[in-house]
Protein backbone atom coordinates (compact mmCIF):
# COMPACT_ATOMS: atom_id res chain seq x y z
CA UNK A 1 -22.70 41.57 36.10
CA UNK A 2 -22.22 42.29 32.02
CA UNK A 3 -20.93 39.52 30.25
CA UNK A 4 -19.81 40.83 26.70
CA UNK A 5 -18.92 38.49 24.23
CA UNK A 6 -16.16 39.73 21.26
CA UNK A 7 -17.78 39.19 17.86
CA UNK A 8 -14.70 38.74 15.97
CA UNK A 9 -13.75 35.91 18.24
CA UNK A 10 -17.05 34.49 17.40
CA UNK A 11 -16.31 34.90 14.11
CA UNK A 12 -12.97 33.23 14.13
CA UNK A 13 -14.67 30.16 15.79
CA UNK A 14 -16.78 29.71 13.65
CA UNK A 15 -14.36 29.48 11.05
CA UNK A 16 -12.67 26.83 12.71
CA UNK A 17 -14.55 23.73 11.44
CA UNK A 18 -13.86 24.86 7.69
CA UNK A 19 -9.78 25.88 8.79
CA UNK A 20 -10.19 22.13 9.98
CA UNK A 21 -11.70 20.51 6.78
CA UNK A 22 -9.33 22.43 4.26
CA UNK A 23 -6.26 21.43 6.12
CA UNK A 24 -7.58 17.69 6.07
CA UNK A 25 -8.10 17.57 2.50
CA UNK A 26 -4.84 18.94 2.16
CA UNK A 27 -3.45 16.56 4.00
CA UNK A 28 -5.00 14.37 1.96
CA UNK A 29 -3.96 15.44 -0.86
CA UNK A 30 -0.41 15.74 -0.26
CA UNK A 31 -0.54 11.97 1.11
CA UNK A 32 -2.19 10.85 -2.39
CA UNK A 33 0.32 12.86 -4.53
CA UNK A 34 2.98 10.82 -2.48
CA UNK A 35 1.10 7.63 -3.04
CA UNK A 36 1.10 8.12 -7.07
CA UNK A 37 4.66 9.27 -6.93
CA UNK A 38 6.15 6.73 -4.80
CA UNK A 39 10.20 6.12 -4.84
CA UNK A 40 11.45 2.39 -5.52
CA UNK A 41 15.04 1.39 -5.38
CA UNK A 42 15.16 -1.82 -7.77
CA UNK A 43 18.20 -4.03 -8.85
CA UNK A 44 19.45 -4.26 -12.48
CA UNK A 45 18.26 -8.39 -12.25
CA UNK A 46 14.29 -7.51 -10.79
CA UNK A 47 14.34 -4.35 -13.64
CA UNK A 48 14.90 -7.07 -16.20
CA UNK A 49 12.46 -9.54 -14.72
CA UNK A 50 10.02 -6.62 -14.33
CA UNK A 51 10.46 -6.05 -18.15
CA UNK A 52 10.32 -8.76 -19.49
CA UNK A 53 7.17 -10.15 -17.64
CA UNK A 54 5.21 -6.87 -18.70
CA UNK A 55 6.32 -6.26 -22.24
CA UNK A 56 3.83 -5.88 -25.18
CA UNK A 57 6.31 -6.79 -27.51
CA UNK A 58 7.10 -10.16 -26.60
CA UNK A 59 3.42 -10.77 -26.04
CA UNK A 60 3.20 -9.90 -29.92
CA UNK A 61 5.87 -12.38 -30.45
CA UNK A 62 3.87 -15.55 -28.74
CA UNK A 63 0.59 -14.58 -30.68
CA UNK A 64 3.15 -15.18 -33.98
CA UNK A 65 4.58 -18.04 -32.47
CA UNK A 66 0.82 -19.25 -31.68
CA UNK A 67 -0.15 -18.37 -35.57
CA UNK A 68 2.95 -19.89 -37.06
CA UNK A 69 1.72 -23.29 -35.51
CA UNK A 70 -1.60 -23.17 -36.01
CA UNK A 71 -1.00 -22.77 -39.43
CA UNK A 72 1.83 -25.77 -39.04
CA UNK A 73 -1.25 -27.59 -37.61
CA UNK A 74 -3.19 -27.23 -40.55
CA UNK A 75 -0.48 -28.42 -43.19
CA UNK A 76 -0.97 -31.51 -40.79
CA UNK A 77 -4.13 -31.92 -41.30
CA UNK A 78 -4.07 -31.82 -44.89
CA UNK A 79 -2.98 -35.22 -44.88
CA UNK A 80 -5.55 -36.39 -43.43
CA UNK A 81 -8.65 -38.07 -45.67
CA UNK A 82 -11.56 -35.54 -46.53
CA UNK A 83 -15.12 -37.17 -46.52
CA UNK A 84 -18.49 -35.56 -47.20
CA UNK A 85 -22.14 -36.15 -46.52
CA UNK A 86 -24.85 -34.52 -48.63
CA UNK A 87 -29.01 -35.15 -49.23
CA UNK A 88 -31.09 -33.32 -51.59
CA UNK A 89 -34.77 -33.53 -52.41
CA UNK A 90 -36.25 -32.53 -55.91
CA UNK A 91 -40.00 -32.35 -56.77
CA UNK A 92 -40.58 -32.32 -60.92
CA UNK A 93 -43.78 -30.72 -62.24
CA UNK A 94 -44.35 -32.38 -65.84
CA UNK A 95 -47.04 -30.49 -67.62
CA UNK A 96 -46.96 -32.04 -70.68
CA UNK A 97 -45.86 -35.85 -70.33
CA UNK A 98 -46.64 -37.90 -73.47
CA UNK A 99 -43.72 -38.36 -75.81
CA UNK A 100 -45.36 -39.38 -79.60
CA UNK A 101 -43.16 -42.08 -81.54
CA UNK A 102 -45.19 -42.77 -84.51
CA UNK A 103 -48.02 -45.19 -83.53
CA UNK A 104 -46.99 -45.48 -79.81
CA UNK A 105 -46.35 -43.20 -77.00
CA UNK A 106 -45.13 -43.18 -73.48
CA UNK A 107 -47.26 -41.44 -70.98
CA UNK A 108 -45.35 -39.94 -67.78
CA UNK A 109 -46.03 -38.83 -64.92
CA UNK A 110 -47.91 -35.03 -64.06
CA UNK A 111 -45.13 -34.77 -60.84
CA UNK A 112 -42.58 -37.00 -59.70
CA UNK A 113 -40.23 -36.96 -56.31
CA UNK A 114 -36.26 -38.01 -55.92
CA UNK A 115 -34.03 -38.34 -53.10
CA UNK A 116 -30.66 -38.74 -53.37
CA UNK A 117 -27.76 -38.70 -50.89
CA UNK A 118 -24.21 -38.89 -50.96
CA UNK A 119 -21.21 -40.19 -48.69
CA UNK A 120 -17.75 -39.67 -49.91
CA UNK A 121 -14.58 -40.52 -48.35
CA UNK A 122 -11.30 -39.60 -50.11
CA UNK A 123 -7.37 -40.33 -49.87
CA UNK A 124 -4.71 -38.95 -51.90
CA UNK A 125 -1.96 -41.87 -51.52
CA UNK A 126 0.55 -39.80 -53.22
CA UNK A 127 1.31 -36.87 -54.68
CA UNK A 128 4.62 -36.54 -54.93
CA UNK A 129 5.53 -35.56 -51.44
CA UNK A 130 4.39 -31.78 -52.00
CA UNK A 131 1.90 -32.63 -48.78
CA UNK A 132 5.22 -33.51 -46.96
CA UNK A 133 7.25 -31.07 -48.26
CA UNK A 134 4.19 -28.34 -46.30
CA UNK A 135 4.56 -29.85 -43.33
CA UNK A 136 8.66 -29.42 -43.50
CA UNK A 137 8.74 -25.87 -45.02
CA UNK A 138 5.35 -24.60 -42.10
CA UNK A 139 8.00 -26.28 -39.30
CA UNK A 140 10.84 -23.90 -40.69
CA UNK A 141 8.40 -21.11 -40.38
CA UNK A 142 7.54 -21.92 -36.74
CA UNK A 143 11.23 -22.31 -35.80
CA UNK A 144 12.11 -19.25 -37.50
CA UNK A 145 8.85 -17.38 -35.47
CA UNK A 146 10.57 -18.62 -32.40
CA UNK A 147 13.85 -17.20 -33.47
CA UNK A 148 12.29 -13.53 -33.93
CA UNK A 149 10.62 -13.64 -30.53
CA UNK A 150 14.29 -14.81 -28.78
CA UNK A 151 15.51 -11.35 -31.06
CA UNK A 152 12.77 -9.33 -29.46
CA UNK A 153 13.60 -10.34 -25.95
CA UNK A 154 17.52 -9.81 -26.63
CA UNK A 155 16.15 -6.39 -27.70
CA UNK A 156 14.14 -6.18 -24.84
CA UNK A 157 16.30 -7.22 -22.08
CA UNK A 158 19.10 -4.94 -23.59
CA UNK A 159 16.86 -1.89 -24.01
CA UNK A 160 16.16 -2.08 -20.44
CA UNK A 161 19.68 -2.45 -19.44
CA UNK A 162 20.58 0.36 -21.18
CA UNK A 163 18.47 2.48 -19.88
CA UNK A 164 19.14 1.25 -16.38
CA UNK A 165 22.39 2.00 -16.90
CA UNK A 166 22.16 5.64 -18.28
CA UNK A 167 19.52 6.25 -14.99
CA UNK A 168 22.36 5.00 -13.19
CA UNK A 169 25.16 7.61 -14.89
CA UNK A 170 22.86 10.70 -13.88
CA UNK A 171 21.94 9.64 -10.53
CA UNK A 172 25.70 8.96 -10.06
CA UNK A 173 26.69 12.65 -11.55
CA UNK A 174 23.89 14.52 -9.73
CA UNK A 175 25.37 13.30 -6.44
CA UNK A 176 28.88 14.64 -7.33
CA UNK A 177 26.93 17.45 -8.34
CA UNK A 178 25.71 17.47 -4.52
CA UNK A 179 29.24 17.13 -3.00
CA UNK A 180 30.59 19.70 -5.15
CA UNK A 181 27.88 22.50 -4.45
CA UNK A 182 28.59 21.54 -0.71
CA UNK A 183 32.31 22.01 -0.96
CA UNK A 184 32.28 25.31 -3.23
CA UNK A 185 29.47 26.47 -0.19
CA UNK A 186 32.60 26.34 2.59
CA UNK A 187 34.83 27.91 0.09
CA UNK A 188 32.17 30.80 -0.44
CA UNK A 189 31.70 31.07 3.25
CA UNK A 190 35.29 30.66 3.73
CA UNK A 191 36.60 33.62 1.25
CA UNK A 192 33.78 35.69 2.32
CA UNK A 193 35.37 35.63 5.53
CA UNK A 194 39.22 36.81 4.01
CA UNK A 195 37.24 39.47 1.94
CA UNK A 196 35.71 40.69 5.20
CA UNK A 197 39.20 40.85 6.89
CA UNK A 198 41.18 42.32 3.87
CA UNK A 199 42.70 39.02 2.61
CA UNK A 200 41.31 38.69 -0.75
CA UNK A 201 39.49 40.73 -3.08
CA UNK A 202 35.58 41.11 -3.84
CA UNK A 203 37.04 38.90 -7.09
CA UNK A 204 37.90 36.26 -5.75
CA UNK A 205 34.72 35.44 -3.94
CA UNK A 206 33.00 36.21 -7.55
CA UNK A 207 34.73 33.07 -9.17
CA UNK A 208 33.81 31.02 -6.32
CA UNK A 209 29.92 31.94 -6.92
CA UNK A 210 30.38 32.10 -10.79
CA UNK A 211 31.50 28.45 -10.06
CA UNK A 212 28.96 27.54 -7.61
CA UNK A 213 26.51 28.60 -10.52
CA UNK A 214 27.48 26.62 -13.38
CA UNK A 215 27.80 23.45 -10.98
CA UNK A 216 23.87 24.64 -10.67
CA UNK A 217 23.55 24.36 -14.41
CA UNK A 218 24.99 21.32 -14.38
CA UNK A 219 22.59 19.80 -11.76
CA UNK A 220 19.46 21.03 -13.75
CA UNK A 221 20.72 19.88 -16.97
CA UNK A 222 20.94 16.36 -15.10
CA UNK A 223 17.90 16.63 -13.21
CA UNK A 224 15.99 17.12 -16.87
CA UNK A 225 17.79 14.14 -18.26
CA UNK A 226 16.78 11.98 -14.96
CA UNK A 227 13.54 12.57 -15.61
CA UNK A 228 13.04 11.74 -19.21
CA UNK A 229 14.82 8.48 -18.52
CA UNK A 230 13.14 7.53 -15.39
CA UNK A 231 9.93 7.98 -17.56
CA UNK A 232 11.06 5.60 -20.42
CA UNK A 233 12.00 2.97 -17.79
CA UNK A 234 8.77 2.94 -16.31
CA UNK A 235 7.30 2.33 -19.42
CA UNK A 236 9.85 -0.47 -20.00
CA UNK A 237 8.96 -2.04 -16.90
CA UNK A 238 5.29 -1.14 -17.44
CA UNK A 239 5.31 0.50 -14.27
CA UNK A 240 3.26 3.83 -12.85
CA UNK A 241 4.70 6.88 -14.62
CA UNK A 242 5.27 8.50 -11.74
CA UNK A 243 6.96 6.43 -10.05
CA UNK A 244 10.69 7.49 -8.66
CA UNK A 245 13.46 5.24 -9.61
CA UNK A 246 16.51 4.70 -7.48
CA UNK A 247 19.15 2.34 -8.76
CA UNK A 248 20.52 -0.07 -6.94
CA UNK A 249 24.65 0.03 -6.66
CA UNK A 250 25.88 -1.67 -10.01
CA UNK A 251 28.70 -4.28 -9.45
CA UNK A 252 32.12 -2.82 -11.37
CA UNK A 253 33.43 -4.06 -14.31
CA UNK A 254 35.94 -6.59 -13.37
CA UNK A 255 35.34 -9.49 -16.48
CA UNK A 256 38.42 -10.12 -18.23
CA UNK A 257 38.38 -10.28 -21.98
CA UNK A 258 39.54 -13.67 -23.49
CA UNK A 259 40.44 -13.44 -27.19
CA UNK A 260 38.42 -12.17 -29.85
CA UNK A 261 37.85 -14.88 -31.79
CA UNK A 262 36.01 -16.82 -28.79
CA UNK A 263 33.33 -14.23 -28.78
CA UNK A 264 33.08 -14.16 -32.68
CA UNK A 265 32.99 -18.23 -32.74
CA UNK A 266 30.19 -17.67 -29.55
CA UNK A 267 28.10 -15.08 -31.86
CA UNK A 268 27.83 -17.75 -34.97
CA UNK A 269 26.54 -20.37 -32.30
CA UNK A 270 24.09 -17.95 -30.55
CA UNK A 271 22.68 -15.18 -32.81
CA UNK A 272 19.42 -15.59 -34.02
CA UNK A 273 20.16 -13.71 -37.23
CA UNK A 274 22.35 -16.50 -38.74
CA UNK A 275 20.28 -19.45 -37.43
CA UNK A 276 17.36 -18.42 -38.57
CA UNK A 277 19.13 -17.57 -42.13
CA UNK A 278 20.06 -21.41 -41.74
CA UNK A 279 16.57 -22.19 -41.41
CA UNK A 280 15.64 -19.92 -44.11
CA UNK A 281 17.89 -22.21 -46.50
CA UNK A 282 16.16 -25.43 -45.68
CA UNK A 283 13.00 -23.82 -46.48
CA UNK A 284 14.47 -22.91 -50.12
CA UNK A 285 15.36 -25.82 -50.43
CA UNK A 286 12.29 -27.60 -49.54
CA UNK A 287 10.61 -25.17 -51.82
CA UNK A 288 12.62 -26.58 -54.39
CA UNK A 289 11.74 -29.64 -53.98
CA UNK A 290 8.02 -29.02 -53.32
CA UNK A 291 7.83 -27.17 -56.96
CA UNK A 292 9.54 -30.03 -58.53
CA UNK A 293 6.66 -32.53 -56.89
CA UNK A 294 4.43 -30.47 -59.12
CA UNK A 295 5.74 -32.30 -62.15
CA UNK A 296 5.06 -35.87 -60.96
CA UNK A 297 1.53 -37.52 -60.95
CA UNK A 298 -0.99 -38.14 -57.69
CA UNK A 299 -2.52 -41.30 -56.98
CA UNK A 300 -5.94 -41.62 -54.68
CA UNK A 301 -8.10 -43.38 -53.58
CA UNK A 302 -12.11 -42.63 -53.06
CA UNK A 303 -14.88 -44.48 -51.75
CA UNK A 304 -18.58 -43.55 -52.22
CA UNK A 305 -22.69 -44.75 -51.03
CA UNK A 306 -25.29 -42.94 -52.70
CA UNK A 307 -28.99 -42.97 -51.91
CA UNK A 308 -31.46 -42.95 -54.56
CA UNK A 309 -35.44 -42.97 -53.80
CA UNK A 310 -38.25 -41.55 -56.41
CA UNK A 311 -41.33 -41.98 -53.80
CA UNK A 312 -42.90 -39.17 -52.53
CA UNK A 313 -42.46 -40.38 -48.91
CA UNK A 314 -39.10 -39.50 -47.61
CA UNK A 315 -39.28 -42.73 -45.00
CA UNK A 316 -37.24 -45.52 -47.41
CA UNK A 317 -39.70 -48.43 -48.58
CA UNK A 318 -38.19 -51.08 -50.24
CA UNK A 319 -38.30 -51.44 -53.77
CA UNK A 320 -38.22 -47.51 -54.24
CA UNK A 321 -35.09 -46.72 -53.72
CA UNK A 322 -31.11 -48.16 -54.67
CA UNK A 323 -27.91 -47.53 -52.82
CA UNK A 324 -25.00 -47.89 -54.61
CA UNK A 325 -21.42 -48.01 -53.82
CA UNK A 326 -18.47 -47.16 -55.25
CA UNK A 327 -14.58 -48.00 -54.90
CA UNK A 328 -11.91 -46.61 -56.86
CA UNK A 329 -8.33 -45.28 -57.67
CA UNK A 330 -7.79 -42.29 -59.49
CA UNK A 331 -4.11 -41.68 -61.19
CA UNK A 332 -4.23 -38.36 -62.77
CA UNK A 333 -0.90 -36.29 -64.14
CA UNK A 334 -0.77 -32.53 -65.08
CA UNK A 335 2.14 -32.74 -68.07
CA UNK A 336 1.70 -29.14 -68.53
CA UNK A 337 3.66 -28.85 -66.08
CA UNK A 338 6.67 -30.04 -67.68
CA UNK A 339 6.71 -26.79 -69.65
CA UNK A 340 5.12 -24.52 -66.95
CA UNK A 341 7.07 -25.54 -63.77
CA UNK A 342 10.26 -24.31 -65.08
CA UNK A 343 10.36 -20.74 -64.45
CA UNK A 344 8.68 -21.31 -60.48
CA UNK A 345 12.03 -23.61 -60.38
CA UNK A 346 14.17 -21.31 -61.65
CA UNK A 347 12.93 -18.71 -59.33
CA UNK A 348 13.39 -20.88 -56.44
CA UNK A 349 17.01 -21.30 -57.08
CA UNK A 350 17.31 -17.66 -57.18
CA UNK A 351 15.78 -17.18 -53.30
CA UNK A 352 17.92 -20.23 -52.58
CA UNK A 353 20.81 -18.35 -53.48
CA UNK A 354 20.07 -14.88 -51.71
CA UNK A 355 19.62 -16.88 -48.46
CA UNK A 356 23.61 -17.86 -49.10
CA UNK A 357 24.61 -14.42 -50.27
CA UNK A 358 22.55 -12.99 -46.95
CA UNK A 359 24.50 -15.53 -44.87
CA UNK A 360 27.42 -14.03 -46.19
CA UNK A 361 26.86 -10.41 -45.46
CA UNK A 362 25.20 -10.91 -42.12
CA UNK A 363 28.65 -12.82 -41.20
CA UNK A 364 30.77 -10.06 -41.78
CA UNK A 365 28.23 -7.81 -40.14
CA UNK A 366 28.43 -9.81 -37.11
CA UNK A 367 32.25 -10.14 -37.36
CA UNK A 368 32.73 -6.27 -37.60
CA UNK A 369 30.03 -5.63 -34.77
CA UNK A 370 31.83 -8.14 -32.06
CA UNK A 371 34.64 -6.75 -32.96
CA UNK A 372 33.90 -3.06 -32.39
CA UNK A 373 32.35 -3.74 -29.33
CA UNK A 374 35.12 -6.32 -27.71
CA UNK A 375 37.29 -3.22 -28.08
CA UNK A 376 34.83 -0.35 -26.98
CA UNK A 377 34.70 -2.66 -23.94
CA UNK A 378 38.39 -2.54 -23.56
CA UNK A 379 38.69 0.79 -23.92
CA UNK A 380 35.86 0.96 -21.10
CA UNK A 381 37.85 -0.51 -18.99
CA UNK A 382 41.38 1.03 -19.73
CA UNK A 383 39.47 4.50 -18.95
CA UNK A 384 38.72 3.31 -15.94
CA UNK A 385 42.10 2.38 -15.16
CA UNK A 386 43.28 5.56 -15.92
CA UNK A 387 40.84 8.18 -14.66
CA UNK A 388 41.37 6.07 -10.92
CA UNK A 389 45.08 7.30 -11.26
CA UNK A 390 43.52 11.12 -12.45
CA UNK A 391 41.91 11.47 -9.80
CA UNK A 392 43.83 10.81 -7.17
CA UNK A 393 46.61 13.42 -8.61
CA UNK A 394 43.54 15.75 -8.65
CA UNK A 395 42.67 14.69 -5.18
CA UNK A 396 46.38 15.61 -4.44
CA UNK A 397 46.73 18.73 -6.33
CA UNK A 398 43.26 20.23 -5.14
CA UNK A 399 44.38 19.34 -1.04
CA UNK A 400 47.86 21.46 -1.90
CA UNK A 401 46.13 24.51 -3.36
CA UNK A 402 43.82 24.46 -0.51
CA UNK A 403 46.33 25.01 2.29
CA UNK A 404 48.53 26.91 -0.07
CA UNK A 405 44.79 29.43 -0.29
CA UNK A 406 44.47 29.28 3.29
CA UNK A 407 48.41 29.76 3.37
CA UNK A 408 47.42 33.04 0.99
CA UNK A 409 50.14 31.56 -0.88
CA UNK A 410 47.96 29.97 -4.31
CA UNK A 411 45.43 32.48 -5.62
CA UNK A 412 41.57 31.81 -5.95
CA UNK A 413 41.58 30.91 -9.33
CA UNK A 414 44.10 28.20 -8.81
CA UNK A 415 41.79 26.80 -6.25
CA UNK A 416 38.99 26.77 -8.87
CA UNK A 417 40.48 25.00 -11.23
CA UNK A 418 42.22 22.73 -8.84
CA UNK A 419 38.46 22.00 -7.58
CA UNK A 420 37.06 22.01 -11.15
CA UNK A 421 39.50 19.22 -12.32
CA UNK A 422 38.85 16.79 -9.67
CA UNK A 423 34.95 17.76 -9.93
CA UNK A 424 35.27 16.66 -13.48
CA UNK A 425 37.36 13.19 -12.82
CA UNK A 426 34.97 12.07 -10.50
CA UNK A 427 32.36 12.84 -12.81
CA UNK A 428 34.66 10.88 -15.64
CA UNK A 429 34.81 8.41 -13.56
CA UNK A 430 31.32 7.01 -12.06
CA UNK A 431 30.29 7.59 -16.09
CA UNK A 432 33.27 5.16 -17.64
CA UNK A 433 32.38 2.57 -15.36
CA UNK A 434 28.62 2.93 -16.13
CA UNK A 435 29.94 2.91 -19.49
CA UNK A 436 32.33 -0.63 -19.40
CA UNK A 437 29.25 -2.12 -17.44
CA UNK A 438 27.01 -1.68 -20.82
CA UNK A 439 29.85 -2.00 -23.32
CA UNK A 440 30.10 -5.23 -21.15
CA UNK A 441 26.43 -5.97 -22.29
CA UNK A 442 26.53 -4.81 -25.28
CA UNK A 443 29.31 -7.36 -25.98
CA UNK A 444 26.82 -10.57 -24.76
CA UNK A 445 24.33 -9.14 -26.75
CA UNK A 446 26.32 -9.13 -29.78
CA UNK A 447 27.56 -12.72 -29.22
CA UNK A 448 24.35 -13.88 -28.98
CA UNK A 449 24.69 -14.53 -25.07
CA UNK A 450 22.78 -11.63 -23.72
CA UNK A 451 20.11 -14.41 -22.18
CA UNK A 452 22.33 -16.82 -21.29
């Protein structure tokens, strides 16, 4: 009995193991390519929270903060007393040491030692409250630090939003993109059916693919716009770049408006721009008075021990050394600066009054930029008012030219545009009330309310 074995099986088997091993890896692969790109559905509120906790920005804004009160710190300080310790040691080589007058002379040493050492404690008692006005003007700094980092979140908090929002517009439009390419699919199947039996003409199932294409467009122009957002909010959130964002359903617009003034009134309470231009004039005028101190005269007080030994031995022995100590005042006045302080004044009176002209512009800034968006946000929601009414007559008139089509009453290209017009209300729509929900934001933000 011949047992014959087929070689090419043989081969084949042998192949197996490595078939094995590249299908594993990938396997693998495709499971780690789905790990780095994973999909996360995430509410407006945890996007914000995500944002905020991971942003280099406002991490910038606490080092300033930190810095600003350091250096407050330090003004603080300064009024404290400054003291001093010092010792020295000398060694004098005296070569020649006789000093001639007439018949007598005085012989000196050929090398002498000296010791001395110094402790000094001193107080300025006052100088014309320039150390208080430091402390004062370094506190308006640190407030007004704090003020730019509650601007930077603001900006933070809104940027995010924004984008959340405009992630939220194309996801909304690609999936009326979907339902559309699904409807315009039956009508293509549907008319390709009439051509078949002689009802309509090779034409008419032309438009419905020429329509079915630019809906296509459409979706790819979207799909490119998706992605270049989804990337920016990652970066905002200082999550993986790859990762898939889904947004969670956004709650419609529903806030009523309450008059305009209330907002404008809320904005001069809230923004940070005017109250730290408030702050900015208390520190010009605390400059003022802190260049004015310069013309008055300081009073302090010191207290000094010195040390004073000539043996060669630095271990003290008494009789070679002498320790005296000192107590005094010292009243000193720079008049010059009678004459020179003027001009320093003079320019501080000019920043003094730049702060109020400032004031003045950034309140009708303010003013006009409540304004403008109180009404965008109005308009928002008016829009979406209206384009709920448009699309229910396109709902309406699209349903009639379908069974008048079917009917072989309505031609194709009455269909089209009946389906094109309610295609583009519910686009119109899911955008205007993406739209009112950041006008809505955009209106806290500009009323200074954004985080509260």
């Amino acid at each position: 009995m011949n047992i014959q074995f087929n070689t090419s099986h043989k081969l084949h088997l042998c192949k197996l193991p490595i078939l094995a091993i590249a299908l594993s890896l990938l396997l693998m692969s495709l499971v780690s390519n789905r790990a780095h790109a994973q999909d996360r559905t995430i509410t407006l509120d945890e996007a914000v929270k995500l944002g905020l906790a991971n942003s280099k920005v406002l991490k910038l804004s606490q080092s300033k903060i930190d810095e600003a009160v350091a250096q407050y710190n330090q003004t603080k300080d300064n009024v404290l007393p400054t003291g001093s310790v010092s010792f020295a040691y000398d060694r004098a080589e005296i070569p020649y040491n006789k000093l001639a007058f007439g018949s007598e002379s005085i012989g000196l040493p050929k090398n002498d030692n000296a010791y001395l050492g110094i402790v000094s404690l001193n107080e300025t008692i006052f100088a014309g409250g320039k150390l208080k006005y430091a402390q004062q003007s370094n506190q308006l700094l640190t407030s007004i630090s704090r003020l730019d980092a509650d601007k930077d979140r603001d900006q933070i908090k809104y940027d995010i939003i924004s984008a959340y929002y405009n992630l939220y517009k194309v996801l909304q439009s690609k999936k009326v993109v979907a339902q559309n390419l699904e409807t315009i699919d039956a009508q293509i199947h549907q008319s390709q059916r009439f051509f078949d039996q002689g009802l309509v003409t090779k034409n008419d199932v032309l438009r419905f693919q020429l329509q079915r294409a630019n809906v296509q467009l459409t979706g790819i122009d979207l799909e490119q716009n998706r992605k270049v957002i989804n990337y920016d909010l990652n970066i905002l959130l200082g999550l993986p770049e790859t990762t898939q964002l889904n947004i969670d359903q956004i709650i419609e617009p529903t806030r009523e408006l309450g008059p305009l003034n209330n907002y404008i009134d809320s904005a001069f309470s809230n923004r940070q721009e005017f109250q730290q231009l408030e702050l900015r004039g208390k520190y010009a005028e605390t400059n003022i008075k802190s260049i004015n101190a310069n013309t008055t005269p300081t009073l302090a007080a010191s207290a000094g021990g010195y040390y004073v030994d000539v043996a060669g031995s630095p271990i003290p022995k008494i009789g070679s050394f002498i320790t005296p100590v000192t107590i005094g005042l010292t009243a000193s006045w720079n008049f010059s600066s009678l004459w020179t302080n003027k001009n320093k004044l003079s320019q501080a009176h000019i920043q003094r009054d730049e702060v109020e002209i400032n004031k003045g512009i950034t309140s009708d800034n303010i003013k006009n930029e409540v304004n403008q968006n109180y009404h965008a946000y109005e308009t928002a929601l008016d829009k979406i008012k209206l384009l709920q009414t448009s699309i229910e007559q396109a709902g309406e008139n699209n349903n009639i030219l379908a069974s008048k089509y079917k009917s072989n009453i309505a031609s194709a290209t009455d269909k089209a545009d009946a389906e094109t017009l309610l295609y583009q209300a519910q686009i119109n729509l899911e955008l205007a009330k993406a739209d009112a929900g950041l006008a809505y934001y955009t209106l806290m933000k500009s009323t200074g309310k954004l985080n509260k």
